[in-house]
Protein backbone atom coordinates (compact mmCIF):
# COMPACT_ATOMS: atom_id res chain seq x y z
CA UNK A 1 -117.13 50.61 7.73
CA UNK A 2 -118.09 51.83 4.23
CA UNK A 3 -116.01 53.21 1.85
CA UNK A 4 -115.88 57.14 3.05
CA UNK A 5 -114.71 55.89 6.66
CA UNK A 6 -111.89 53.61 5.17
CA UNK A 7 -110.60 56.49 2.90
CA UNK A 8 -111.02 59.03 6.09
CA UNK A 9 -108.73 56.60 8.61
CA UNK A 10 -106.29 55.85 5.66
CA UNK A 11 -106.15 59.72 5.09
CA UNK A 12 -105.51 59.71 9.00
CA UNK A 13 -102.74 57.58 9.03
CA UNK A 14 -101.19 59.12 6.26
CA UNK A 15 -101.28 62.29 8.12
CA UNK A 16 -99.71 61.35 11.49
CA UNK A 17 -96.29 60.69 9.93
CA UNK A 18 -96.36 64.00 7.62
CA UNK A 19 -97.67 66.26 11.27
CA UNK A 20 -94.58 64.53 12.63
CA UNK A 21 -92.12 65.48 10.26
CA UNK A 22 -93.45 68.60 10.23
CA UNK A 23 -93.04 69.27 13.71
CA UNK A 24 -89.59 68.33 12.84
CA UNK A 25 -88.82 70.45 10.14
CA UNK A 26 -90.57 73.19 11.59
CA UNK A 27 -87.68 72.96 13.89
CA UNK A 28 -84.94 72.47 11.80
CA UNK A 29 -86.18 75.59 9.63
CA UNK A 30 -86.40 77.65 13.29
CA UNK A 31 -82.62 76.93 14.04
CA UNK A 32 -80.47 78.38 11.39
CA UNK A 33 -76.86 76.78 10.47
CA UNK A 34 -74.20 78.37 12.30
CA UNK A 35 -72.07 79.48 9.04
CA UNK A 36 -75.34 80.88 7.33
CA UNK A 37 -75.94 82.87 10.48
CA UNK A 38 -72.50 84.22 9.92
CA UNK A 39 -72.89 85.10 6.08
CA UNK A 40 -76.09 86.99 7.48
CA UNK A 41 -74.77 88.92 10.36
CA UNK A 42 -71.90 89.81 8.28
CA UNK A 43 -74.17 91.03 5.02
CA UNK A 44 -76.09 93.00 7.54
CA UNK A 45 -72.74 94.53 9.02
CA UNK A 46 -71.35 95.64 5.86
CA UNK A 47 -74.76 96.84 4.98
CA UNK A 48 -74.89 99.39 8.19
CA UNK A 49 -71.23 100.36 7.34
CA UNK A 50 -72.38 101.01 4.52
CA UNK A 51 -75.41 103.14 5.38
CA UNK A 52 -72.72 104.98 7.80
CA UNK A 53 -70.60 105.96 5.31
CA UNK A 54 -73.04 107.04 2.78
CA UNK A 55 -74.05 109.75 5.62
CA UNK A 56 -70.95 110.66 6.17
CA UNK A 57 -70.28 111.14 2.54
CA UNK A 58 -73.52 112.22 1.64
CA UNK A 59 -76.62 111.44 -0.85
CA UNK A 60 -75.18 109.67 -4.24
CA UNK A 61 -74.20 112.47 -6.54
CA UNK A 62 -72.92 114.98 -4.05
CA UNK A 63 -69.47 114.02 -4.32
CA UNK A 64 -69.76 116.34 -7.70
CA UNK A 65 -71.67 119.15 -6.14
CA UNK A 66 -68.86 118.93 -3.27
CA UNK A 67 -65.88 119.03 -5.80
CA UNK A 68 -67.67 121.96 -7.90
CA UNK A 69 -67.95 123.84 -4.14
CA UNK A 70 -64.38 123.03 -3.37
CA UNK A 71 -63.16 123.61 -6.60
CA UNK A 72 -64.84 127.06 -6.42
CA UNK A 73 -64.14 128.23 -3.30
CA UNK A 74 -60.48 127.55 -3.61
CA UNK A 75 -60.81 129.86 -6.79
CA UNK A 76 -62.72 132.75 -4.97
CA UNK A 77 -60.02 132.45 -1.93
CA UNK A 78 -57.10 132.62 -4.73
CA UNK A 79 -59.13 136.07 -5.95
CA UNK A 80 -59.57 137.57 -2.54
CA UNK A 81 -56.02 136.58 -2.19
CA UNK A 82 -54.97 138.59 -5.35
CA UNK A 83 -57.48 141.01 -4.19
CA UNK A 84 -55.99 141.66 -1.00
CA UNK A 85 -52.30 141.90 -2.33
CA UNK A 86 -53.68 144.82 -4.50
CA UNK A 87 -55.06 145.75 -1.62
CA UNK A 88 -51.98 146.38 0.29
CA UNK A 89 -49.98 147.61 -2.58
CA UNK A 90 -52.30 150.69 -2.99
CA UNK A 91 -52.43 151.25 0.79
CA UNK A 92 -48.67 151.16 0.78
CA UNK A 93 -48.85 153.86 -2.26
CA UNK A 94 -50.86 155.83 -1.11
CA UNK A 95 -48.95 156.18 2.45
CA UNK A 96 -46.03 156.54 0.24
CA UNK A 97 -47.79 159.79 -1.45
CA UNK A 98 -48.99 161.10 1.90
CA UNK A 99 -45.61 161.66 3.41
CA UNK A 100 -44.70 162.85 0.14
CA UNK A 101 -47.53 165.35 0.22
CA UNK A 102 -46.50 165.95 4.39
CA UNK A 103 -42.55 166.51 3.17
CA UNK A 104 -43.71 168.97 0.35
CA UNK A 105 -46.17 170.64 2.61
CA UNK A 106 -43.38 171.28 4.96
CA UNK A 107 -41.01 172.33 2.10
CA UNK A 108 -43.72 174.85 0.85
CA UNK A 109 -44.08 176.10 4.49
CA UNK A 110 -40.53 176.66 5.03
CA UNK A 111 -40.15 178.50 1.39
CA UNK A 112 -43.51 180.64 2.37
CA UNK A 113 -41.99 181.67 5.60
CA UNK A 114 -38.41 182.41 4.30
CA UNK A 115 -39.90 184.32 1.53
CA UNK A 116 -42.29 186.39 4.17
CA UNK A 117 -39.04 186.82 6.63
CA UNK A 118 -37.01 188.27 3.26
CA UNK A 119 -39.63 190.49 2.41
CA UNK A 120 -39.66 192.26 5.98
């Protein structure tokens, strides 16, 4: 055998033992430690609650854009509020006046006809 060949088997037989422990570690790699599987399935199920809740609450930075819509639609329901409270203290004034106007229109009547009945 010359030279090459000797290097080539030696390179061989150094071989066979690493293929082997490949194999082997290939293996052990494949197969993940039952308390690392754990710490992953539980990353992953905090991440999707997470994700969940973000939807539910909305993009980052909404929570502001939310407030400022709460915060002014409670002040446009407190105006419409005030609103309607003048509202229905004009109606009630002006029902007020009408059956003041309907009393002095029948006063006025009455007068009118006593005065046309005197001056018969």
């Amino acid at each position: 055998m010359d030279k090459m060949s000797l290097e080539y088997s030696q390179w061989e037989k150094d071989r066979k033992p690493l293929a082997d422990t490949s194999n082997l570690q290939e293996e052990v790699a494949s197969s993940i430690h039952p308390e690392v599987e754990d710490l992953l399935n539980k990353t992953i199920e905090n991440y999707i609650k997470k994700k969940e809740y973000q939807k539910i609450k909305g993009p980052k930075g909404t929570e502001l854009i939310t407030s400022n819509c709460e915060t002014s639609l409670r002040q446009e329901n407190e105006e419409l509020y005030i609103s309607k409270q003048v509202l229905e203290k004009k109606i009630k004034e002006l029902l007020d006046l009408q059956e003041q106007y309907k009393s002095h229109k029948i006063t006025m009547i009455r007068s009118l006809e006593e005065s046309g009945e005197k001056g018969t």
